[in-house]
C-alpha atoms as a PDB file:
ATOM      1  CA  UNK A   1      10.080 -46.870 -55.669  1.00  0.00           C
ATOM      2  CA  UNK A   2      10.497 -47.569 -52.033  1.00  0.00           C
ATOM      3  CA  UNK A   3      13.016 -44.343 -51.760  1.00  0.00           C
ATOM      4  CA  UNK A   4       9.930 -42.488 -51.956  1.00  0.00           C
ATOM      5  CA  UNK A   5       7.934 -44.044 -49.163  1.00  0.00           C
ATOM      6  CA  UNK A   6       9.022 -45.162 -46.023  1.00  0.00           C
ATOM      7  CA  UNK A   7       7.957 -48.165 -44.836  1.00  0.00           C
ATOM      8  CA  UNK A   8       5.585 -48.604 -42.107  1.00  0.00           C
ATOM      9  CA  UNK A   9       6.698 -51.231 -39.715  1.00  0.00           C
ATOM     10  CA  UNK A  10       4.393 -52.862 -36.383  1.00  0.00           C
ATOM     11  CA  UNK A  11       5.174 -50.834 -33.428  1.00  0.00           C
ATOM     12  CA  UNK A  12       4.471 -52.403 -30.119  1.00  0.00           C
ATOM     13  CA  UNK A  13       1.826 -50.700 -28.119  1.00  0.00           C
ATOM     14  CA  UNK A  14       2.388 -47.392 -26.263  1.00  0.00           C
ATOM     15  CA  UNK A  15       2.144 -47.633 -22.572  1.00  0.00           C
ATOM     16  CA  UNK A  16      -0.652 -46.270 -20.661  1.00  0.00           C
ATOM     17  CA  UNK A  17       0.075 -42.980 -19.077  1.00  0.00           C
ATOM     18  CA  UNK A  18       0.049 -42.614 -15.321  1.00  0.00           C
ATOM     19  CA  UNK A  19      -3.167 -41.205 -13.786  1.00  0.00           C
ATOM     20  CA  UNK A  20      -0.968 -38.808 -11.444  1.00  0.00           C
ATOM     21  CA  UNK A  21       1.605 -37.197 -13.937  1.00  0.00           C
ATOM     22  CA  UNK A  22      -1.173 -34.707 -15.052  1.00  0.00           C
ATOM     23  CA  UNK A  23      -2.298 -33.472 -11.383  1.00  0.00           C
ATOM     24  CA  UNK A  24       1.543 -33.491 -10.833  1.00  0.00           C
ATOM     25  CA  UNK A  25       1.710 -31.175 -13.974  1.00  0.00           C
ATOM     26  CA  UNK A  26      -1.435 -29.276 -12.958  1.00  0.00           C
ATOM     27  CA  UNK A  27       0.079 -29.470  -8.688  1.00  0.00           C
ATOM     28  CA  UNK A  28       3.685 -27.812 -10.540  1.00  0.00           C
ATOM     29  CA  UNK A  29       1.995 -24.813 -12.749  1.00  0.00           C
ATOM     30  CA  UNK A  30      -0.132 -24.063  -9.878  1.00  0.00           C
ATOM     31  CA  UNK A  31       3.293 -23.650  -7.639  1.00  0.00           C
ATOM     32  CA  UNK A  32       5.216 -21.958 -10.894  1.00  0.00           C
ATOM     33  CA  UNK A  33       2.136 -19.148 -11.029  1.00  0.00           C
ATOM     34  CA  UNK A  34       1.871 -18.726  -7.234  1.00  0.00           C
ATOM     35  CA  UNK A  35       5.853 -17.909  -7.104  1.00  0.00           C
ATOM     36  CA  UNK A  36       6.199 -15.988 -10.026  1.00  0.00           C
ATOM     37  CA  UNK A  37       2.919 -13.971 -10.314  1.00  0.00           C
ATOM     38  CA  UNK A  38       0.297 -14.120  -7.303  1.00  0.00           C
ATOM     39  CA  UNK A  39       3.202 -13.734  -3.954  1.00  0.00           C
ATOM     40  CA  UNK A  40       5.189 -10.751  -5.861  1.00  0.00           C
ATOM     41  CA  UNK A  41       1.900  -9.038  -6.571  1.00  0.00           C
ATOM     42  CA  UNK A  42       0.535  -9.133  -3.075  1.00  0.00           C
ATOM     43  CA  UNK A  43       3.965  -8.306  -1.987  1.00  0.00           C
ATOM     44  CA  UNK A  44       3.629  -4.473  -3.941  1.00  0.00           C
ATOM     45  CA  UNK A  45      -0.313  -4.620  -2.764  1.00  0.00           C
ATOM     46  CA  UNK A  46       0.923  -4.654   0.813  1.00  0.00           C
ATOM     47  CA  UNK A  47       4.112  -2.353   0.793  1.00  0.00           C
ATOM     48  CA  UNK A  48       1.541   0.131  -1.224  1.00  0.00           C
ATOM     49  CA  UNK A  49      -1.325  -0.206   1.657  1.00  0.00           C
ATOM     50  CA  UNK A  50       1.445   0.621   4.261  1.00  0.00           C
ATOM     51  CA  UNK A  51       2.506   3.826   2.375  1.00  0.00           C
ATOM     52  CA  UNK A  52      -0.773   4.863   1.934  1.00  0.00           C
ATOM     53  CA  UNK A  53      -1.671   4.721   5.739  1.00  0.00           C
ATOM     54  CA  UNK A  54       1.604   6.464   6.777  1.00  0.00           C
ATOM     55  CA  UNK A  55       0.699   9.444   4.587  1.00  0.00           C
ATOM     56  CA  UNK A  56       0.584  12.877   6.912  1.00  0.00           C
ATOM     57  CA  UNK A  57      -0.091  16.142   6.086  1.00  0.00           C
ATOM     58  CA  UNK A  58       3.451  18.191   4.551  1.00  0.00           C
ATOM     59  CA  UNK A  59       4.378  14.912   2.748  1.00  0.00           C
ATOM     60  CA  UNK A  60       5.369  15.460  -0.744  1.00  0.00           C
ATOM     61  CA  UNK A  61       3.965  12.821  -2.977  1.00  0.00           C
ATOM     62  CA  UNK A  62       3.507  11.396  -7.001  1.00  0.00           C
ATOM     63  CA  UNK A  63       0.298  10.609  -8.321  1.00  0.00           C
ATOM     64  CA  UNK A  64       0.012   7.972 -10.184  1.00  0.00           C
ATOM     65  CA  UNK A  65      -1.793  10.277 -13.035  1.00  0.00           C
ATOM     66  CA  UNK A  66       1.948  12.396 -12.693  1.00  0.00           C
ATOM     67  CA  UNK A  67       0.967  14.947 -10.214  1.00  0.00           C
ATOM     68  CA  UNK A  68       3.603  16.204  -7.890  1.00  0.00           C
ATOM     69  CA  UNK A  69       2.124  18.394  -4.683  1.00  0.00           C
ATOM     70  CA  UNK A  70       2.508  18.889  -1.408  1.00  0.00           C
ATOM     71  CA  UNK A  71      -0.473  16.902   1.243  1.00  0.00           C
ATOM     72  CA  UNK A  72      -2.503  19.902   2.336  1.00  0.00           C
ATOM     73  CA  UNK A  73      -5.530  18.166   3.937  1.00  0.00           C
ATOM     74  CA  UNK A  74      -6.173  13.839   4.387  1.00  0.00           C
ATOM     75  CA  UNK A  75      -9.288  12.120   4.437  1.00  0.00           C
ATOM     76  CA  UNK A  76     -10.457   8.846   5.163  1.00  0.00           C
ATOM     77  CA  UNK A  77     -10.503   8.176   1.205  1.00  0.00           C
ATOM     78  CA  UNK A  78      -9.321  11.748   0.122  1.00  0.00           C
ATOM     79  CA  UNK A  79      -6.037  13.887   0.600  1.00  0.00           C
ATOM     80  CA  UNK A  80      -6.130  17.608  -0.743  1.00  0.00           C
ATOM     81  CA  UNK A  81      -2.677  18.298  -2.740  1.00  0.00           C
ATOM     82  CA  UNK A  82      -1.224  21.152  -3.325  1.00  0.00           C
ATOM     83  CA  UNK A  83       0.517  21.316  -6.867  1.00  0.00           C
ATOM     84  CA  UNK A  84       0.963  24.939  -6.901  1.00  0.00           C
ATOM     85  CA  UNK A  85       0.921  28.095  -4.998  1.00  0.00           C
ATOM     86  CA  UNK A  86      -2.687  28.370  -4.000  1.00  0.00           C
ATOM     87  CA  UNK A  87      -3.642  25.888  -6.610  1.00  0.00           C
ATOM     88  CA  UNK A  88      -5.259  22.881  -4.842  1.00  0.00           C
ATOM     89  CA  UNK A  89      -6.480  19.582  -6.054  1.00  0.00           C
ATOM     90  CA  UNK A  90      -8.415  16.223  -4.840  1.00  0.00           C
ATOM     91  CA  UNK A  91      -7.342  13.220  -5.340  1.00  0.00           C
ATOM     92  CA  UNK A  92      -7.796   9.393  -4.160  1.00  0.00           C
ATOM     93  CA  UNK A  93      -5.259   8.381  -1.411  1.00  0.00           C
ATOM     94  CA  UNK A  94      -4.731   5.472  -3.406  1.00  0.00           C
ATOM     95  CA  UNK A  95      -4.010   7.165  -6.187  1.00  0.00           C
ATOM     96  CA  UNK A  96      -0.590   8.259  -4.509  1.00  0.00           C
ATOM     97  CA  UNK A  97       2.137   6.149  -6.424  1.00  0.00           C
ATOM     98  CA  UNK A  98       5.695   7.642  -4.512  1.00  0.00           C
ATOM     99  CA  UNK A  99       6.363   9.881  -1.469  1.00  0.00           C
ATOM    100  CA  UNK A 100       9.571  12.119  -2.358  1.00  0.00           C
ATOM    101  CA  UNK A 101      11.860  12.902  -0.316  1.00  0.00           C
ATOM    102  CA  UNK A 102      11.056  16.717   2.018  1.00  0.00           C
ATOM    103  CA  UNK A 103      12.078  19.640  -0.688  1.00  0.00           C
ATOM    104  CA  UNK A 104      12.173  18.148  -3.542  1.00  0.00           C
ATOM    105  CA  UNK A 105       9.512  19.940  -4.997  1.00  0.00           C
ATOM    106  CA  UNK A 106      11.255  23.283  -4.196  1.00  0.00           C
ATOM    107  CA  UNK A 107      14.483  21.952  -5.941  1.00  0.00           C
ATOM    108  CA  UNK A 108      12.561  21.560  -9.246  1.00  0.00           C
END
C-alpha cells in the first residue's frame, strides 16, 4: 500500500530568511507604484492646471460634463460659456476638460 502514500522523509532545516529582502520588496513596490501610478498622475494634474490658467475669453472649450461653448466671461473660480445663441451657462474652470481648436463649434 505504499503507492498510495508517499513517504515522508527528514528534510534538513530551512534557512532563515534575510531581515532586508522584505524592506527590499517593500523599497521595490514603493518605486513600481511611484513610476507607474503617482508621477503619470501628477503629470495630467499639472498639464491640466496650466490649461486652466491659460483660458481667455473667445476660447472654445469641452466640459468635462460634455458641454461645448464658447468662454463669454472668466472668473477667479468661474467662466460663463456660451453653448448657444444667447443661451449662457456657469460652470467651474476646472471643470473645462479640452480647448478646441478656433471654429470648431461653427463647423458642427
Amino acid at each position: 500500500m505504499d503507492f498510495l502514500i508517499n513517504s515522508a522523509y527528514a528534510q534538513a532545516p530551512a534557512a532563515a530568511p534575510s531581515p532586508m529582502q522584505p524592506l527590499l520588496m517593500m523599497i521595490i513596490f514603493v518605486a513600481v507604484f511611484y513610476f507607474l501610478l503617482i508621477r503619470p498622475q501628477m503629470k495630467r494634474a499639472k498639464e491640466h492646471r496650466n490649461m486652466v490658467s491659460q483660458l481667455a475669453k473667445g476660447d472654445e472649450v469641452i466640459t468635462t460634463g460634455g458641454l461645448a461653448g464658447r468662454i463669454e466671461h472668466l472668473g477667479d473660480s468661474f467662466i460663463s460659456l456660451e453653448i448657444a445663441p444667447e443661451v449662457k451657462v456657469k460652470v467651474q474652470k476646472s471643470q473645462v476638460a479640452n480647448v478646441l481648436p478656433k471654429g470648431t463649434l461653427k463647423d458642427a
